[in-house]
N, C-alpha and C. Protein backbone atom coordinates (compact mmCIF):
# COMPACT_ATOMS: atom_id res chain seq x y z
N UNK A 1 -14.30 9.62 4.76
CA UNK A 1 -13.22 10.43 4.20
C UNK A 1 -12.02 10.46 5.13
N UNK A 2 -12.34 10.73 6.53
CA UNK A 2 -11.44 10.59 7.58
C UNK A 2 -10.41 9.34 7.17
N UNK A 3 -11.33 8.29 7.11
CA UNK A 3 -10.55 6.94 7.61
C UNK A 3 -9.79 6.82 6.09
N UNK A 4 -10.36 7.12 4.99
CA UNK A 4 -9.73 6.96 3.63
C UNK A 4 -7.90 8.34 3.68
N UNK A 5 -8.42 8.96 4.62
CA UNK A 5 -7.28 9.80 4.09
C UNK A 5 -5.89 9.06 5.72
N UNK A 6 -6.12 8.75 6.46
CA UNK A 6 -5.02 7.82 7.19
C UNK A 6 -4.68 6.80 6.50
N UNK A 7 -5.57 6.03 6.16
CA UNK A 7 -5.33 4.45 5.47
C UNK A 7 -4.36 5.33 3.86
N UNK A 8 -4.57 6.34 3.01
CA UNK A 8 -3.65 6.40 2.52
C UNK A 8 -2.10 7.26 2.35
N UNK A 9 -2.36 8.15 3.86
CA UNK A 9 -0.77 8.47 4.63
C UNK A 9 0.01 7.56 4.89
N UNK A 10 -0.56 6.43 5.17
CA UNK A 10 -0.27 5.53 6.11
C UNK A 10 0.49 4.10 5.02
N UNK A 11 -0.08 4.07 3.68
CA UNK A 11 0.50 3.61 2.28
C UNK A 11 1.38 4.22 2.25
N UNK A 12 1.60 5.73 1.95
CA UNK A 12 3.25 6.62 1.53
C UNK A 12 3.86 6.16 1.48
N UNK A 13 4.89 6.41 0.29
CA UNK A 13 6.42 5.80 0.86
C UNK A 13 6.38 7.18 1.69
N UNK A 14 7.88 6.46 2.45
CA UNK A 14 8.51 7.77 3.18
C UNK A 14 8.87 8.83 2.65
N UNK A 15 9.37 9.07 1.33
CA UNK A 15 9.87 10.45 1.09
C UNK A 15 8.30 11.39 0.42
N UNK A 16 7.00 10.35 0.12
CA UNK A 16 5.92 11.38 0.10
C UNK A 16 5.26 11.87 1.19
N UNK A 17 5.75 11.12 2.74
CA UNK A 17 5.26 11.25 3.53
C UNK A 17 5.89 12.85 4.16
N UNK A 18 7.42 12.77 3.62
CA UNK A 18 7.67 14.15 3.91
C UNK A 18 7.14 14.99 3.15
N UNK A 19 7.18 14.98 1.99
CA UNK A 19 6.01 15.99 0.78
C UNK A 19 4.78 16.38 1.78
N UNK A 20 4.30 15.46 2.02
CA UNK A 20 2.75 15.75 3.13
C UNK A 20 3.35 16.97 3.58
N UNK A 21 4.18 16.20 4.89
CA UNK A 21 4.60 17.16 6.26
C UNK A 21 4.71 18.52 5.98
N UNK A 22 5.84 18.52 5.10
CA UNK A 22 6.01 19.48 4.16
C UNK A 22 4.96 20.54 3.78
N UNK A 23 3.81 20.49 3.06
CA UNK A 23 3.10 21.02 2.71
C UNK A 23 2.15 21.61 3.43
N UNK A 24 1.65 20.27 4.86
CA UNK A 24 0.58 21.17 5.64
C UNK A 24 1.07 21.63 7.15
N UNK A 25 3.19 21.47 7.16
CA UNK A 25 3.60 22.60 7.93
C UNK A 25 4.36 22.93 7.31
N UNK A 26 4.87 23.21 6.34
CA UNK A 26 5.77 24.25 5.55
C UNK A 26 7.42 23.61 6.04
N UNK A 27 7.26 22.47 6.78
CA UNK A 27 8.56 21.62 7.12
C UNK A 27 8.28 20.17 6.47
N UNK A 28 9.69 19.94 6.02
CA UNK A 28 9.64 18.03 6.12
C UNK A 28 9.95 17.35 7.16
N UNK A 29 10.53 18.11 8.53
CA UNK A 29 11.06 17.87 9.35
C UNK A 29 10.21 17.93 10.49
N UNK A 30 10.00 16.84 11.53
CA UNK A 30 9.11 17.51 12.76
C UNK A 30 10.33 18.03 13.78
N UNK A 31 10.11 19.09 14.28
CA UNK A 31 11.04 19.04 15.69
C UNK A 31 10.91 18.27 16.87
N UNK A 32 12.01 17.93 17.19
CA UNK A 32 11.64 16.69 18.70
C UNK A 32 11.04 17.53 19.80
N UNK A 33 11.23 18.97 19.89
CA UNK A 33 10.69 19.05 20.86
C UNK A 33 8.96 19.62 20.76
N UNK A 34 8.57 19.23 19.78
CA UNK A 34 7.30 19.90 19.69
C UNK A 34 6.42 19.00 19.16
N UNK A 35 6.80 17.36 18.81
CA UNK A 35 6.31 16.40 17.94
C UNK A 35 5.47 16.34 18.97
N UNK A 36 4.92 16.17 20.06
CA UNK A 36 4.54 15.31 21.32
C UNK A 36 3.16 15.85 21.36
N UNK A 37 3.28 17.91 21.17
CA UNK A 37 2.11 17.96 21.14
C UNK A 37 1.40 18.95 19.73
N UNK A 38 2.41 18.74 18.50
CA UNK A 38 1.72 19.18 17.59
C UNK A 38 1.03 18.76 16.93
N UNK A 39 -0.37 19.17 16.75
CA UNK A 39 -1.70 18.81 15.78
C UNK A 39 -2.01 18.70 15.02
N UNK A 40 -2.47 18.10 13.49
CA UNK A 40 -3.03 18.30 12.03
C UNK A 40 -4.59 18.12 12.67
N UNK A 41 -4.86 19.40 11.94
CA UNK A 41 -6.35 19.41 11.87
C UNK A 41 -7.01 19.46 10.37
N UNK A 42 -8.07 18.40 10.24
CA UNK A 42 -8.54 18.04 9.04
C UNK A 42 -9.63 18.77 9.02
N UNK A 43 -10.19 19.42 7.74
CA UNK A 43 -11.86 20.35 7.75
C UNK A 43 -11.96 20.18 6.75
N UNK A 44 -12.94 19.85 6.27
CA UNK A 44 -14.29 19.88 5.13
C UNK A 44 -14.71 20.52 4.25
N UNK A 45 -14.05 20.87 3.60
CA UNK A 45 -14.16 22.44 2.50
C UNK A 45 -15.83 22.27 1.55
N UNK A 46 -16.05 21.05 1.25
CA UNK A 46 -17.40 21.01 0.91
C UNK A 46 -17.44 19.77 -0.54
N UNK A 47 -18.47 19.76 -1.14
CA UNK A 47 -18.60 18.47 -1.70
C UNK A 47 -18.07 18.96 -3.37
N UNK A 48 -17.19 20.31 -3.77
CA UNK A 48 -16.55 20.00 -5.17
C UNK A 48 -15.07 19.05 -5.22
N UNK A 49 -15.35 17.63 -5.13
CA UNK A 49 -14.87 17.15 -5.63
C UNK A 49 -13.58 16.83 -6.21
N UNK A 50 -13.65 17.88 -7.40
CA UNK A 50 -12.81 17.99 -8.29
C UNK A 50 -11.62 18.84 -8.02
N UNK A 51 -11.47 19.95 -6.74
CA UNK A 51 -10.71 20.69 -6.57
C UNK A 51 -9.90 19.49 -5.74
N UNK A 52 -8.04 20.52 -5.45
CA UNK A 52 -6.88 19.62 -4.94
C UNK A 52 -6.89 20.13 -3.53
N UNK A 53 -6.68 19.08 -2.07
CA UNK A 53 -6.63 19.99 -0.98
C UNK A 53 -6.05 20.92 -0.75
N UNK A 54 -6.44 21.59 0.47
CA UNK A 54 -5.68 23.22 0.43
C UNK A 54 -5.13 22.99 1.70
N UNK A 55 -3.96 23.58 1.72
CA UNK A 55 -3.42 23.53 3.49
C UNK A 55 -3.09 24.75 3.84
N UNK A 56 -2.90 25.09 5.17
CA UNK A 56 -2.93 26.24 5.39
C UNK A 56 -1.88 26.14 6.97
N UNK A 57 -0.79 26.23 6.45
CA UNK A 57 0.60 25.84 7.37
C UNK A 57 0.95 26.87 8.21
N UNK A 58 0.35 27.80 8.75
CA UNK A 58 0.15 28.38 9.92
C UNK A 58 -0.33 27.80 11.00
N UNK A 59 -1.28 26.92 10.81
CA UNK A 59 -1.87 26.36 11.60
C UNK A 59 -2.04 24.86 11.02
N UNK A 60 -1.03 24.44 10.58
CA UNK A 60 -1.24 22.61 10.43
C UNK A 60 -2.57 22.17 9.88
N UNK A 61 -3.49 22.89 9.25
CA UNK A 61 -4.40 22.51 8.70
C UNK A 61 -4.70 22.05 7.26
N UNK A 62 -4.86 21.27 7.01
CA UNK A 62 -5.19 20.69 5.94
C UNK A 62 -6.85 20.01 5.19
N UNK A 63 -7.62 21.10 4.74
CA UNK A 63 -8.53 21.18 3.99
C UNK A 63 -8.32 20.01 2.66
N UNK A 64 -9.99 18.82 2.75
CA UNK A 64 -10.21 18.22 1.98
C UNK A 64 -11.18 18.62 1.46
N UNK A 65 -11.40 18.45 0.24
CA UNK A 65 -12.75 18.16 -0.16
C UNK A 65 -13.46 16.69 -0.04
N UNK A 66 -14.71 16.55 -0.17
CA UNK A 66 -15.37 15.54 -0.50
C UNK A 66 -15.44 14.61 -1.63
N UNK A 67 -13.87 13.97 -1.26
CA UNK A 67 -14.09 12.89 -2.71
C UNK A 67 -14.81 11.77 -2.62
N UNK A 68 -14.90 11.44 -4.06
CA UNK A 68 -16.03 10.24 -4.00
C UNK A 68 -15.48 9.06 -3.92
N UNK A 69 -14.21 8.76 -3.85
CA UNK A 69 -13.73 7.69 -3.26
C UNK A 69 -12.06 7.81 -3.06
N UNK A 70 -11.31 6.26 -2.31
CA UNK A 70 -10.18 6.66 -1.71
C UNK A 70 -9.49 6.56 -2.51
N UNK A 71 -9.28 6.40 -3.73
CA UNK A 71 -8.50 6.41 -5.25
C UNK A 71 -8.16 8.24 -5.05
N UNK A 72 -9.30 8.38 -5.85
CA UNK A 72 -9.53 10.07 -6.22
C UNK A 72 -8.61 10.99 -4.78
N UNK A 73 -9.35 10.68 -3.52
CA UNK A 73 -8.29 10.74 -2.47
C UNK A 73 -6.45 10.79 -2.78
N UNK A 74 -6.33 10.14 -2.84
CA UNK A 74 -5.02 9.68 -3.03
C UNK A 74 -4.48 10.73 -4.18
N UNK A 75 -5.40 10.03 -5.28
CA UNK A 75 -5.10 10.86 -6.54
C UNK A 75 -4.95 12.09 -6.41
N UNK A 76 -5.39 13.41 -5.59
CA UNK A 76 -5.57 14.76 -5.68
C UNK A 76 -4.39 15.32 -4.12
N UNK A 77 -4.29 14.26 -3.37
CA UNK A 77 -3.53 14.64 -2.83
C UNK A 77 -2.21 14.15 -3.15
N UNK A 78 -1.91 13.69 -3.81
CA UNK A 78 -0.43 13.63 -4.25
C UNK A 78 0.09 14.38 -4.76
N UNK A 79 -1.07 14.77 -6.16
CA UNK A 79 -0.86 16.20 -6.73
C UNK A 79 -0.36 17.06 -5.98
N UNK A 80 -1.22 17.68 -5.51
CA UNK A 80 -0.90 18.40 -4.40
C UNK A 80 0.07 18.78 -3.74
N UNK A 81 0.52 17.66 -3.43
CA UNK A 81 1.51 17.46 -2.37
C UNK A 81 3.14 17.86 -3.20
N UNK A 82 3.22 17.24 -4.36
CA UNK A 82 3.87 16.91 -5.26
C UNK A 82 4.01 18.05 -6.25
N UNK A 83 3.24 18.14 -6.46
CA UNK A 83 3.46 19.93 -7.49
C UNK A 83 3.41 20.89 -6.53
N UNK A 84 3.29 21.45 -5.79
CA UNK A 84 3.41 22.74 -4.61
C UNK A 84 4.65 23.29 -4.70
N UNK A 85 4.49 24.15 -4.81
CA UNK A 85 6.21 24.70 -4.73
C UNK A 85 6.22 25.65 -3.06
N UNK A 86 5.18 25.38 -2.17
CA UNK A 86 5.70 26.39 -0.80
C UNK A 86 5.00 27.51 -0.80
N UNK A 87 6.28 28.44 -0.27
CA UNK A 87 6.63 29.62 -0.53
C UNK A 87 7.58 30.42 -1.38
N UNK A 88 7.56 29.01 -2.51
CA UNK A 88 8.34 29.75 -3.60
C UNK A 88 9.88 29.16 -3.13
N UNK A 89 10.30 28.97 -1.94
CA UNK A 89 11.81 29.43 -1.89
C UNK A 89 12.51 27.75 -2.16
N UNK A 90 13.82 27.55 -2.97
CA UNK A 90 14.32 26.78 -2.78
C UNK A 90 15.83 26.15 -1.74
């Protein structure tokens, strides 16, 4: 799951790659002075599948579930990524 979810960050175009950023720090933007040593931490929410990841941008974390392959991967995090509206604000 690890290696399926780099191999498809790593596909993005660039402007979903900010959607990501975006979502699991509440920026599209990294700051220069903090890129060097800020973290995404990935965790394991458990094997439903069918739910969309959850992030939790206090802490750069970004909750997967256990998909059954790197399609579905892709597939649920784009969603995701892509329909989120934040914190609401535009």
């Amino acid at each position: 799951l690890i290696d399926w979810f780099w191999e498809v960050l790593r596909e993005m175009a660039a402007a979903d790659r900010r959607l990501f950023l975006a979502f699991v720090t509440g920026s599209d933007r990294m700051p220069t002075f903090i890129s060097s040593r800020m973290r995404l931490k990935l965790m394991l929410l458990g094997a439903d599948y069918r739910r969309f990841p959850i992030a939790h941008t206090c802490f750069n974390q970004l909750g997967l579930w256990l998909y059954r392959s790197k399609a579905e991967l892709r597939g649920k995090l784009l969603v995701a990524i892509k329909e989120s509206e934040g914190f609401g604000l535009k």
